[in-house]
PDB file of N, CA and C in Angstrom:
ATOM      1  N   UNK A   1       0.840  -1.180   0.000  1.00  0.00           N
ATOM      2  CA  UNK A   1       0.000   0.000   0.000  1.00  0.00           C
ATOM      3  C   UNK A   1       0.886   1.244   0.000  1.00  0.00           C
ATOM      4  N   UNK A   2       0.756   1.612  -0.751  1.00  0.00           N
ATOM      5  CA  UNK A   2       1.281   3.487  -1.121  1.00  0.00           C
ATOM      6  C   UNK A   2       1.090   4.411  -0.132  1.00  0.00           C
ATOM      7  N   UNK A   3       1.953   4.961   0.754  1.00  0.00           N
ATOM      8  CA  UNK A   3       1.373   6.287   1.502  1.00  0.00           C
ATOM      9  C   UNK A   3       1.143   7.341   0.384  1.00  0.00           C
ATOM     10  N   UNK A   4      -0.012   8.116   0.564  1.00  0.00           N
ATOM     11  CA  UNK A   4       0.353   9.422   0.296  1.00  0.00           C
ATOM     12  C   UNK A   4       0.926  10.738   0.672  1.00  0.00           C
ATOM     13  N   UNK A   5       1.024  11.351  -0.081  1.00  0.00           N
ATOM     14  CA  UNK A   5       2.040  12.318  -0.653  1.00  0.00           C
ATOM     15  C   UNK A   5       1.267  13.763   0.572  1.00  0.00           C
ATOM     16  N   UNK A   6       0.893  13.575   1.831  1.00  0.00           N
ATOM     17  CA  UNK A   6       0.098  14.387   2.366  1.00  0.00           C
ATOM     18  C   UNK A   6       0.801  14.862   3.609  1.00  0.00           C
ATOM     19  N   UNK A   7       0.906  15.612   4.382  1.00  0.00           N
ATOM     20  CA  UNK A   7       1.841  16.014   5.293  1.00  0.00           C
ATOM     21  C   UNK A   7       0.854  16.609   6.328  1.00  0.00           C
ATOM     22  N   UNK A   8       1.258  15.228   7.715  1.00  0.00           N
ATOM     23  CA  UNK A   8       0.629  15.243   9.186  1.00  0.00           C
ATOM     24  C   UNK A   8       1.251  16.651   9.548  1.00  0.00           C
ATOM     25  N   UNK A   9      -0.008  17.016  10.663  1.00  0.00           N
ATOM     26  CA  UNK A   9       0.509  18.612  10.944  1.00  0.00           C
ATOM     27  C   UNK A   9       1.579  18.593  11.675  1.00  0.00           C
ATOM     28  N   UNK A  10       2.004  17.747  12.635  1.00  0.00           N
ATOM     29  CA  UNK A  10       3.158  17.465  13.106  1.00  0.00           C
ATOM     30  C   UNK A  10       4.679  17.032  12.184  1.00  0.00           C
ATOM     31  N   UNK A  11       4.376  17.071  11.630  1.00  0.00           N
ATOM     32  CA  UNK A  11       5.470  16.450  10.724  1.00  0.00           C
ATOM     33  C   UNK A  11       6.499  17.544  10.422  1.00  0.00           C
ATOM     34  N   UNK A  12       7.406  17.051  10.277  1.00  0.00           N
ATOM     35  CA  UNK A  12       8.877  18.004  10.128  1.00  0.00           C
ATOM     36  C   UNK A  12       9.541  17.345   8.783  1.00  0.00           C
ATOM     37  N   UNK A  13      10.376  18.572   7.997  1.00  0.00           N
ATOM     38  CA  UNK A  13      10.617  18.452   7.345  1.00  0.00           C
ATOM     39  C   UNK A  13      12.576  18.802   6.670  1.00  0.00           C
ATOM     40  N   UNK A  14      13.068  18.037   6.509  1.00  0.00           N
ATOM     41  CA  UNK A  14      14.416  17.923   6.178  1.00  0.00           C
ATOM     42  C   UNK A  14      14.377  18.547   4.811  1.00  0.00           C
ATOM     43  N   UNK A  15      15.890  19.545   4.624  1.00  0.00           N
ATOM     44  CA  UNK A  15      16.165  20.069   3.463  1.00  0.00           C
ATOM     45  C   UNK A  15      17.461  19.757   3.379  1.00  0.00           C
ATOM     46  N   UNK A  16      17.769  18.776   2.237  1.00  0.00           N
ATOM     47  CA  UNK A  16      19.126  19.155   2.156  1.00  0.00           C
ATOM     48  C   UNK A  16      19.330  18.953   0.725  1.00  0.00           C
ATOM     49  N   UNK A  17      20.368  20.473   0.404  1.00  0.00           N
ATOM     50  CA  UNK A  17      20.664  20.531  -0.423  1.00  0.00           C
ATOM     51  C   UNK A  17      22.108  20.166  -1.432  1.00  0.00           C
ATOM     52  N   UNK A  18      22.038  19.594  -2.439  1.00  0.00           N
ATOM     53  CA  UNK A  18      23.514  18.955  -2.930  1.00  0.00           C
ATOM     54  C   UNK A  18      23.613  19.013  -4.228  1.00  0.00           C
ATOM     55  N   UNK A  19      24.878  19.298  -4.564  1.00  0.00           N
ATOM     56  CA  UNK A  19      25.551  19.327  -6.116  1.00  0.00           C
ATOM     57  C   UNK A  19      24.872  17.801  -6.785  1.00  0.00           C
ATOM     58  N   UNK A  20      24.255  18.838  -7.942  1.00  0.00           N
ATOM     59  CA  UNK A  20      24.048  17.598  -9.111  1.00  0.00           C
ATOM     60  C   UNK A  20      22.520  16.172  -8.841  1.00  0.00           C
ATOM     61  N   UNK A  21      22.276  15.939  -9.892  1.00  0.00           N
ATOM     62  CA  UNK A  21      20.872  15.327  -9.648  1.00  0.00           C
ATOM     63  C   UNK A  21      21.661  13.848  -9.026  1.00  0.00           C
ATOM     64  N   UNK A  22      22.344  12.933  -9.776  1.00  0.00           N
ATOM     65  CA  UNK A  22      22.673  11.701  -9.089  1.00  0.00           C
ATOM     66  C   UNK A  22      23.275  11.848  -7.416  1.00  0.00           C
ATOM     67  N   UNK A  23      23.965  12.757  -7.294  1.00  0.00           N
ATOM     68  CA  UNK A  23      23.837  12.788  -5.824  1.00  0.00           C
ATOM     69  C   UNK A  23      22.495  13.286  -5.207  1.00  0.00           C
ATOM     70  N   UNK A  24      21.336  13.715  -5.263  1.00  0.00           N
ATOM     71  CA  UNK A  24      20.262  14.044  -4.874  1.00  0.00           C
ATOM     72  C   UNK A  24      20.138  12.623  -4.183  1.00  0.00           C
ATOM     73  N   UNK A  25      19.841  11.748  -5.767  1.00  0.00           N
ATOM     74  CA  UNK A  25      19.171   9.908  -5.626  1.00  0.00           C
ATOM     75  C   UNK A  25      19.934   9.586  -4.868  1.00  0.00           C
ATOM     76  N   UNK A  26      21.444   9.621  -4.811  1.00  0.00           N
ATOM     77  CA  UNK A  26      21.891   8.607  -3.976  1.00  0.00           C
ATOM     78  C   UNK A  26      21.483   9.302  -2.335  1.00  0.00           C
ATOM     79  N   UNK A  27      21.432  10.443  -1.583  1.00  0.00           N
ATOM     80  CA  UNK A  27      21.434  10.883  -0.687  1.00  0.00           C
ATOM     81  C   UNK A  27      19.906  10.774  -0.302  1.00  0.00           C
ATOM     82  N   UNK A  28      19.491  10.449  -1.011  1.00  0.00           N
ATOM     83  CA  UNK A  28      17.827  10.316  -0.941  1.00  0.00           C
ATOM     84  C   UNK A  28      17.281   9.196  -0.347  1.00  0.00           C
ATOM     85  N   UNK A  29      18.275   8.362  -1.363  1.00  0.00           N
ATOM     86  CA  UNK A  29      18.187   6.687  -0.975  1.00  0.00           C
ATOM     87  C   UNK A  29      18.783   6.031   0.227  1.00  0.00           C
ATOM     88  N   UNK A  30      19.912   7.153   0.652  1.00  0.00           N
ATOM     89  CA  UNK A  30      20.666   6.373   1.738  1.00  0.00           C
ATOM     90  C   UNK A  30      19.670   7.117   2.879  1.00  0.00           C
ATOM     91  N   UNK A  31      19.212   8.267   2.615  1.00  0.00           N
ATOM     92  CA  UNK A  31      18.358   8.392   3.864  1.00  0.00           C
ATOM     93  C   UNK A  31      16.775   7.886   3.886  1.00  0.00           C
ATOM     94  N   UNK A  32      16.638   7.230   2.878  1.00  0.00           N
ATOM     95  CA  UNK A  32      14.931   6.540   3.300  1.00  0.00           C
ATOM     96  C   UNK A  32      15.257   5.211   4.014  1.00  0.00           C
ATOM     97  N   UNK A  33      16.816   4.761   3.249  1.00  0.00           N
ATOM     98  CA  UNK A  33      16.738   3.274   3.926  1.00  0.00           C
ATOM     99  C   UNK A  33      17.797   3.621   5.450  1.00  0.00           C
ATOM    100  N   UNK A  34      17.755   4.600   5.856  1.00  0.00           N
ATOM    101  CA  UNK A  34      18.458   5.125   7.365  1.00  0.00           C
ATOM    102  C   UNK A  34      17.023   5.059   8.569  1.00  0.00           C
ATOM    103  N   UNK A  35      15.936   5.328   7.713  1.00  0.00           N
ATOM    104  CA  UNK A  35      14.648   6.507   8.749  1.00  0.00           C
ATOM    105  C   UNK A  35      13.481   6.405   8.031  1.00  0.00           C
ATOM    106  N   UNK A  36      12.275   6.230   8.664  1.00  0.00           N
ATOM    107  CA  UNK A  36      11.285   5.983   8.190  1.00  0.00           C
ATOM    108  C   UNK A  36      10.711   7.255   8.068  1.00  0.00           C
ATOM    109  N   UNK A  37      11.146   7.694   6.731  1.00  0.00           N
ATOM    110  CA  UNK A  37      10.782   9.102   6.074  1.00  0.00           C
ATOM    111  C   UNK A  37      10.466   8.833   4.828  1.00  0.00           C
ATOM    112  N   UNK A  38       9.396   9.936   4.125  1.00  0.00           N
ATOM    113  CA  UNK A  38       9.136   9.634   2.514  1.00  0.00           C
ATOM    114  C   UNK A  38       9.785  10.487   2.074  1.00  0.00           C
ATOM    115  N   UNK A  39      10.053  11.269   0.785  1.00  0.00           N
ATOM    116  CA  UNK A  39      10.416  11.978  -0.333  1.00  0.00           C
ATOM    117  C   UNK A  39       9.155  12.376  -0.431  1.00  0.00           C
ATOM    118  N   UNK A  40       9.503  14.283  -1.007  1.00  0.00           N
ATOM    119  CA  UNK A  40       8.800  14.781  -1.653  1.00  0.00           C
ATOM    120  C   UNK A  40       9.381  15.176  -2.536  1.00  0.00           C
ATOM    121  N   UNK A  41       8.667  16.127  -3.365  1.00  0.00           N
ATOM    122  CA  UNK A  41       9.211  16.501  -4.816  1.00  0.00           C
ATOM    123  C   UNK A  41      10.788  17.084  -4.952  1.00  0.00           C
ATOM    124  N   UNK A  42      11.667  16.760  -5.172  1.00  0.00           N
ATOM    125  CA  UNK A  42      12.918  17.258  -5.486  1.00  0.00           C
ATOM    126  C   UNK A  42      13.174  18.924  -6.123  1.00  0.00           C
ATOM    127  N   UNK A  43      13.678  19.744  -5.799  1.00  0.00           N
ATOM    128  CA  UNK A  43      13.482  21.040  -6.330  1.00  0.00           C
ATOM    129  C   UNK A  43      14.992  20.991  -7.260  1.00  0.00           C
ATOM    130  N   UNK A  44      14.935  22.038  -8.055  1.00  0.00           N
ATOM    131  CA  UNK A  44      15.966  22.655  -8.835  1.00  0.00           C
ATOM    132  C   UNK A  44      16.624  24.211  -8.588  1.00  0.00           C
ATOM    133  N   UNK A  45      18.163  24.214  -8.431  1.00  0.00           N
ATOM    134  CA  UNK A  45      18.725  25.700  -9.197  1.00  0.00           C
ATOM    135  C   UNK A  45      20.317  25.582  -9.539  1.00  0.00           C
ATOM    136  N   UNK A  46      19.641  26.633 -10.735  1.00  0.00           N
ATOM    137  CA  UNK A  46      20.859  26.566 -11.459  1.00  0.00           C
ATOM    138  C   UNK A  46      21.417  27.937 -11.313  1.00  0.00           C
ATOM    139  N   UNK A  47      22.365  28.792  -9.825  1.00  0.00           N
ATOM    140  CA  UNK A  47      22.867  29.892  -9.268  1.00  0.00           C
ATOM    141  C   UNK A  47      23.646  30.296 -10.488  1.00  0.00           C
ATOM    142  N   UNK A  48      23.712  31.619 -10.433  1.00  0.00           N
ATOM    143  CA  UNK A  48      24.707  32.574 -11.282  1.00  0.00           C
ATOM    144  C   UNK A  48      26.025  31.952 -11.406  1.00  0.00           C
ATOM    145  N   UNK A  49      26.973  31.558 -10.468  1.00  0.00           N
ATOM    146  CA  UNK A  49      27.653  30.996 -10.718  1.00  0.00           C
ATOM    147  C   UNK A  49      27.875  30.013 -10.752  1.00  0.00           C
ATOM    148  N   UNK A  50      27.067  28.925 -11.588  1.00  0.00           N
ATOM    149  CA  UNK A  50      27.170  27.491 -11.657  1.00  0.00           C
ATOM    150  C   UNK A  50      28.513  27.158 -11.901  1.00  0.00           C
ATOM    151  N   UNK A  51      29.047  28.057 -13.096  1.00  0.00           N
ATOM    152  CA  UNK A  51      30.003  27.297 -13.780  1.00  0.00           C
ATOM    153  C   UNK A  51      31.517  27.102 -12.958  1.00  0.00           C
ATOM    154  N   UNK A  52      31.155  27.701 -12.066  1.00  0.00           N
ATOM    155  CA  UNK A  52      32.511  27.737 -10.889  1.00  0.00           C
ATOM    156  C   UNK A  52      32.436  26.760  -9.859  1.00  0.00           C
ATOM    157  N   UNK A  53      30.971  26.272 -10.184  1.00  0.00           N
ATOM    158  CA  UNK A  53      30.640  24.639  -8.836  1.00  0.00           C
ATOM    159  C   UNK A  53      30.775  23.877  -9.280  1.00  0.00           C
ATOM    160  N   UNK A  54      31.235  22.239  -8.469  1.00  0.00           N
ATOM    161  CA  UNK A  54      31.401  21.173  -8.773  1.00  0.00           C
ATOM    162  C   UNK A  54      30.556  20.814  -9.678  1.00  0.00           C
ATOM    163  N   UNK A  55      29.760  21.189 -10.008  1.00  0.00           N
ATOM    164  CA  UNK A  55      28.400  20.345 -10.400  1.00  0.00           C
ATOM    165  C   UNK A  55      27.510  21.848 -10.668  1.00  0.00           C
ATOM    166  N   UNK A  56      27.121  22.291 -11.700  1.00  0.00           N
ATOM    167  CA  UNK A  56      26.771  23.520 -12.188  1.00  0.00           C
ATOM    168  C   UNK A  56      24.709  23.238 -11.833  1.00  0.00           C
ATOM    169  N   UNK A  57      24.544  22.244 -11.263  1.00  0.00           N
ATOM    170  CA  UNK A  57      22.958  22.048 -10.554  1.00  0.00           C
ATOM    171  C   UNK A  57      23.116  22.286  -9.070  1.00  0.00           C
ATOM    172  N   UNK A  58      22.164  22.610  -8.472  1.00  0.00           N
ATOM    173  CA  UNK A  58      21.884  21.989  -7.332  1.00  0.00           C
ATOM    174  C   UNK A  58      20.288  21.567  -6.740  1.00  0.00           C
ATOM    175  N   UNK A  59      20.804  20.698  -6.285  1.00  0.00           N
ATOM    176  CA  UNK A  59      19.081  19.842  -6.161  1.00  0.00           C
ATOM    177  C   UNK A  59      19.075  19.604  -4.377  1.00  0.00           C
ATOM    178  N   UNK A  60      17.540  19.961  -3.985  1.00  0.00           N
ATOM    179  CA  UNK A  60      17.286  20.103  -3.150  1.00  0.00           C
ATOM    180  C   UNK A  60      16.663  18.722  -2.646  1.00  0.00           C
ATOM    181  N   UNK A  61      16.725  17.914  -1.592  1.00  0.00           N
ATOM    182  CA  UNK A  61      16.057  16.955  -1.157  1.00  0.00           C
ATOM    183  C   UNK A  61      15.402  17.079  -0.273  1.00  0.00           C
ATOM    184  N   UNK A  62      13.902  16.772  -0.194  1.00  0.00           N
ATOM    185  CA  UNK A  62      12.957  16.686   0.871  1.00  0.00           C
ATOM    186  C   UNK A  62      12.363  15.629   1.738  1.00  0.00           C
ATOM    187  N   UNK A  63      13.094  15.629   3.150  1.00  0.00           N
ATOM    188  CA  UNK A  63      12.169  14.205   3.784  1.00  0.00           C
ATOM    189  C   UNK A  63      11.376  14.918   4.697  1.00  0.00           C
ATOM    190  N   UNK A  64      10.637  13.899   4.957  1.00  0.00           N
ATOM    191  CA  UNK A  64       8.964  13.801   5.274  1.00  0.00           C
ATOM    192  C   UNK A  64       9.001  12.846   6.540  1.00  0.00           C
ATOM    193  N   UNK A  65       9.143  13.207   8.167  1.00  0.00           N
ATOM    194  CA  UNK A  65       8.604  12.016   8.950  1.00  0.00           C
ATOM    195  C   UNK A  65       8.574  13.191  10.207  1.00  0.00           C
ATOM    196  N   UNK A  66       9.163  12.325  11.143  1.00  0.00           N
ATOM    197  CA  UNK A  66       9.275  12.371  12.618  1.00  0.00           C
ATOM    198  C   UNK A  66      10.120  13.321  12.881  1.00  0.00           C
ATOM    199  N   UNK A  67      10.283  13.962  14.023  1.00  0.00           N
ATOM    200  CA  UNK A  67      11.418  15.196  13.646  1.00  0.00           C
ATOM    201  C   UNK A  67      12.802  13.680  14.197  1.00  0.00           C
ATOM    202  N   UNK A  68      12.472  12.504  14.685  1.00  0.00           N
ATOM    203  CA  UNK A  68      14.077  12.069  14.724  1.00  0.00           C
ATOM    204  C   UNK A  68      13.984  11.349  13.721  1.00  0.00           C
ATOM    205  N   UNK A  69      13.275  10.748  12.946  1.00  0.00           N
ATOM    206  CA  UNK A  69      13.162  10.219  11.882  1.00  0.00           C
ATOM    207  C   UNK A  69      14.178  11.169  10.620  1.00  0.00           C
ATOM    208  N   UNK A  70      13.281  12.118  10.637  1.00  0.00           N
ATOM    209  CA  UNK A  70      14.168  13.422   9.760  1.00  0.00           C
ATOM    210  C   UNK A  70      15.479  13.232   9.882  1.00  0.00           C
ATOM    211  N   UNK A  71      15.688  13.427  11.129  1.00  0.00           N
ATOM    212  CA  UNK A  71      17.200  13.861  11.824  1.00  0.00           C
ATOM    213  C   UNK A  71      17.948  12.723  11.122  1.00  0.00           C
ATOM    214  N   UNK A  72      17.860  11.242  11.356  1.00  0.00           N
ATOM    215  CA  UNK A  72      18.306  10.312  10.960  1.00  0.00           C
ATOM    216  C   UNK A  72      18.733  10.329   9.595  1.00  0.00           C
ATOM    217  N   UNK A  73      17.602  10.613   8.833  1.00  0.00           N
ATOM    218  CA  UNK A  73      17.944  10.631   7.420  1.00  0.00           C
ATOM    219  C   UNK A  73      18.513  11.702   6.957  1.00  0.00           C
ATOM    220  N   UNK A  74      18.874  12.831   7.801  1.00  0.00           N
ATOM    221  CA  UNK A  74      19.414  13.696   7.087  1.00  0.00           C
ATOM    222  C   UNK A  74      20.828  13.779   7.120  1.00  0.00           C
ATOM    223  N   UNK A  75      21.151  12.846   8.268  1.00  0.00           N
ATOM    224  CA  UNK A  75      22.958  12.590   8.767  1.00  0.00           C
ATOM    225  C   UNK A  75      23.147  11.231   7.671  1.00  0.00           C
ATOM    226  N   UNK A  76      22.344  10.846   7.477  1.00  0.00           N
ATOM    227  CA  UNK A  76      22.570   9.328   6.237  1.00  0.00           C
ATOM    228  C   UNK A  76      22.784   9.785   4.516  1.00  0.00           C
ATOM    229  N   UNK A  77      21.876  11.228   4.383  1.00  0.00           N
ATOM    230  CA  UNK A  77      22.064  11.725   3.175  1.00  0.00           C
ATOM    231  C   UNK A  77      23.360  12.489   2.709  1.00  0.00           C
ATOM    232  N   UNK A  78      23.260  13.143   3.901  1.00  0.00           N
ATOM    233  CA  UNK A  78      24.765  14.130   4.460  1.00  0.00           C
ATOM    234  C   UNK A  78      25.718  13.290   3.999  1.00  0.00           C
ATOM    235  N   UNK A  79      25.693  12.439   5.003  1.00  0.00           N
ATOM    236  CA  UNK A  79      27.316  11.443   4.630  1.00  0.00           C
ATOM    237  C   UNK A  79      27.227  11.115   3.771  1.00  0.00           C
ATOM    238  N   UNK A  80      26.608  10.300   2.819  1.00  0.00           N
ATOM    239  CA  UNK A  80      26.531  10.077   1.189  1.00  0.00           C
ATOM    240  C   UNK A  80      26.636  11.201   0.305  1.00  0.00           C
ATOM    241  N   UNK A  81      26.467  12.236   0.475  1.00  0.00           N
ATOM    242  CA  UNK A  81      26.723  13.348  -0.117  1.00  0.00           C
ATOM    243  C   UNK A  81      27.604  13.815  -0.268  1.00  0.00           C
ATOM    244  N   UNK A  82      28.175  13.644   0.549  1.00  0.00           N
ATOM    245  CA  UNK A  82      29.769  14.238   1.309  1.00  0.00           C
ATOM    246  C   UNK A  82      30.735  13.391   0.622  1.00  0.00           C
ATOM    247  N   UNK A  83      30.610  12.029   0.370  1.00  0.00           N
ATOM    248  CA  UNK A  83      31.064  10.688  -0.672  1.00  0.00           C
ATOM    249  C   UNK A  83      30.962  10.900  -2.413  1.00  0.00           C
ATOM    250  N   UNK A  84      30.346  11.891  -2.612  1.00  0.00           N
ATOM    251  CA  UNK A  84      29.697  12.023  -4.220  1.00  0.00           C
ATOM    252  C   UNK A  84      30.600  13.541  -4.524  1.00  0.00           C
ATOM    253  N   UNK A  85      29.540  14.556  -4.584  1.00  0.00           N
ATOM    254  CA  UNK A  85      29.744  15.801  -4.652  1.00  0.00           C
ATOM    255  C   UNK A  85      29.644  16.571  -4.009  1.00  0.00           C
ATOM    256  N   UNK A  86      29.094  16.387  -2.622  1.00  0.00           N
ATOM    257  CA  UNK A  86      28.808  17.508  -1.442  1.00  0.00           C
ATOM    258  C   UNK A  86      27.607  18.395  -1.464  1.00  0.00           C
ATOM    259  N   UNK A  87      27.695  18.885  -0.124  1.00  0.00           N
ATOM    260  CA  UNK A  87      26.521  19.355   0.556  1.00  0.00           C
ATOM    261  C   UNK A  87      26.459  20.824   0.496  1.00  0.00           C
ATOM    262  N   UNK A  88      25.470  21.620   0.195  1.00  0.00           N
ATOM    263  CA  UNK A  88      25.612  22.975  -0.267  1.00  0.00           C
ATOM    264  C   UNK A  88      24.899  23.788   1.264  1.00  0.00           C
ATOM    265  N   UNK A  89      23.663  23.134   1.199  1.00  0.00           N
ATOM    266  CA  UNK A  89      22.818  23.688   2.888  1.00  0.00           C
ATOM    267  C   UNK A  89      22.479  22.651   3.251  1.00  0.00           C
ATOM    268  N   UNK A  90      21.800  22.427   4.483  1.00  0.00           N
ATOM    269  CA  UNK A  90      20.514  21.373   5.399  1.00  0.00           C
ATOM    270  C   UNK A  90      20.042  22.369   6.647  1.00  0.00           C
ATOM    271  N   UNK A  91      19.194  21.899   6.513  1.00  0.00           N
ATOM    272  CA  UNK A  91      18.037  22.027   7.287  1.00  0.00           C
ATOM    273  C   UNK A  91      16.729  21.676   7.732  1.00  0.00           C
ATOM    274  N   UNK A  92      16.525  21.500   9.095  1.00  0.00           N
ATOM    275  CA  UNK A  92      15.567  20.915   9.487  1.00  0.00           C
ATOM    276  C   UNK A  92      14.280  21.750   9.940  1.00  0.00           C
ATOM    277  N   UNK A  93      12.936  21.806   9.466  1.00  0.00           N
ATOM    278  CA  UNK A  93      11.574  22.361   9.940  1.00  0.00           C
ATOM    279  C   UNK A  93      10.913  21.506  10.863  1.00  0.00           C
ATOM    280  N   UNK A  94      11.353  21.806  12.206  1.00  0.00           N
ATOM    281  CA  UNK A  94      10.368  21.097  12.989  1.00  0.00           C
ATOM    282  C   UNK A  94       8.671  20.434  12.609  1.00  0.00           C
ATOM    283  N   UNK A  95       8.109  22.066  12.403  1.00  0.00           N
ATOM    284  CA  UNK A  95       6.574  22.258  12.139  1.00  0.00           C
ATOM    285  C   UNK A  95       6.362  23.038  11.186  1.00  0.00           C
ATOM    286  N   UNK A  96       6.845  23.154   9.896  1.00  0.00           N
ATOM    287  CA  UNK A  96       6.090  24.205   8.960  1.00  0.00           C
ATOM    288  C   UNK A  96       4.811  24.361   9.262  1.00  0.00           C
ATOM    289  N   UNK A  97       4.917  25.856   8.824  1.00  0.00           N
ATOM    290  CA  UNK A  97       3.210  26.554   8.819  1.00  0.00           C
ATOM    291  C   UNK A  97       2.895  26.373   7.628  1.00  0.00           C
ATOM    292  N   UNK A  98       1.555  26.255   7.351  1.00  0.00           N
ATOM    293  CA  UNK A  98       0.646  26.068   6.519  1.00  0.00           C
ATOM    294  C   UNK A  98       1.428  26.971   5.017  1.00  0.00           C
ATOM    295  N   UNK A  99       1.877  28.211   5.209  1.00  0.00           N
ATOM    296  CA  UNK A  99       2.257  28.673   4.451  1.00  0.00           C
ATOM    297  C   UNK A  99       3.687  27.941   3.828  1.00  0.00           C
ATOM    298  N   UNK A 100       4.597  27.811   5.200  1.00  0.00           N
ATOM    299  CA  UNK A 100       5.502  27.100   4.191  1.00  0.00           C
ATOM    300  C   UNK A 100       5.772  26.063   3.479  1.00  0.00           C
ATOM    301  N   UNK A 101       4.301  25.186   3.931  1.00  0.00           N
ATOM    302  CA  UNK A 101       4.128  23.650   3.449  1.00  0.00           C
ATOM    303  C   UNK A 101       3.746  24.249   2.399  1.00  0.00           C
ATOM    304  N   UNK A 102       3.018  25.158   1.871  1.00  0.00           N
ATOM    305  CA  UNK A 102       2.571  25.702   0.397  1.00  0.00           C
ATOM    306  C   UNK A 102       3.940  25.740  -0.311  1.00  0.00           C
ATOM    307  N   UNK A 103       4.734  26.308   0.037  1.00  0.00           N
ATOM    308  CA  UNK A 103       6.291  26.633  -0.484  1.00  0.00           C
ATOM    309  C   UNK A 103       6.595  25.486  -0.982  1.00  0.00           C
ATOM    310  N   UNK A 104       6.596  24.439   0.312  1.00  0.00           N
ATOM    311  CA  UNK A 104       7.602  23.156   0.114  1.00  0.00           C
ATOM    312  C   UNK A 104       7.058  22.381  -1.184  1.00  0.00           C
ATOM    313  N   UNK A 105       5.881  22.673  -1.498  1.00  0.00           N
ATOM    314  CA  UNK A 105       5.185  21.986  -2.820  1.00  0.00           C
ATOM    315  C   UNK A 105       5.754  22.431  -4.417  1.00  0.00           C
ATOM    316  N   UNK A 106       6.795  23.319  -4.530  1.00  0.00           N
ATOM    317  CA  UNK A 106       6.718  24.284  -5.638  1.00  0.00           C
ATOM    318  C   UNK A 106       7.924  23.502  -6.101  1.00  0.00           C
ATOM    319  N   UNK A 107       8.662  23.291  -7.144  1.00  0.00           N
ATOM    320  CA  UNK A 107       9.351  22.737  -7.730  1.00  0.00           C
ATOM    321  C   UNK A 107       9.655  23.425  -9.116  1.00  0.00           C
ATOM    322  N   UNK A 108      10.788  23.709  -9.316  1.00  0.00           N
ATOM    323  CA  UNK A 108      11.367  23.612 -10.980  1.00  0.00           C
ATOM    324  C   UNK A 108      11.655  22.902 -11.816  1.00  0.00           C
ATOM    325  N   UNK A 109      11.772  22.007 -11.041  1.00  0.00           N
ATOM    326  CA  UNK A 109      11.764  20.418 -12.010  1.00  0.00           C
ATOM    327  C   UNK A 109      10.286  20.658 -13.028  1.00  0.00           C
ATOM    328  N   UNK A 110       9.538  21.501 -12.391  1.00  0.00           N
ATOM    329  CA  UNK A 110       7.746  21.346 -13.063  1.00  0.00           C
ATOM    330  C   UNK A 110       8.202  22.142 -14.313  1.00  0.00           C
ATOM    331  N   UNK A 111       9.464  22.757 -14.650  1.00  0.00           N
ATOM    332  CA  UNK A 111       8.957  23.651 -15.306  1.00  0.00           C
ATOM    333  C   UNK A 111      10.064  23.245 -16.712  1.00  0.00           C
ATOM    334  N   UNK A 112       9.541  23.605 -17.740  1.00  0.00           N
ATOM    335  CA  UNK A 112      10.236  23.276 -19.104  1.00  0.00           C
ATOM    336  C   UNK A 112      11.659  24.763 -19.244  1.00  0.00           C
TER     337      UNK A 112
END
């Protein structure tokens, strides 16, 4: 059975951000199988000075659980990240407000 894609008001939310889309997956993957957290939509940017970064993307990863759940997966993504191309920000949202769960939905990946 599929959870959905819906976010308990308690729920906290992990950001971490990293050079390049294959490190996204792999940091993604090492933290779902760390912490019983889901994925949400992956974001995109491509900063003014890409061409001077390892990796001229950076992709944002979003987990979805418990705030230690989070925590877990975000030290599991970290370190895999840190193994690939590295870590640009992280951060953890205890409780987004309504407004910033609106935020957390927006993606560039959506866009051509």
């Amino acid at each position: 059975m599929e959870r959905e894609n819906v976010a308990a008001p308690e729920e906290a939310v992990g950001l971490l951000e990293v050079f390049g889309l294959t490190c996204a997956f792999l940091a993604a993957d090492a933290g779902c199988k760390a912490a019983d957290v889901r994925l949400e939509t992956f974001d995109k940017n491509k900063p003014a000075n890409a061409d001077s970064l390892p990796v001229p993307l950076l992709v944002t990863v979003k987990f979805r659980g418990s705030v230690a759940a989070v925590e877990a997966a975000m030290e599991a993504g970290e370190a895999m990240a840190k193994t690939v191309t590295g870590v640009v920000q992280k951060h953890i949202i205890p409780r987004p407000t309504g407004d910033t769960e609106k935020m957390l939905k927006l993606s560039a990946f959506d866009k051509n």
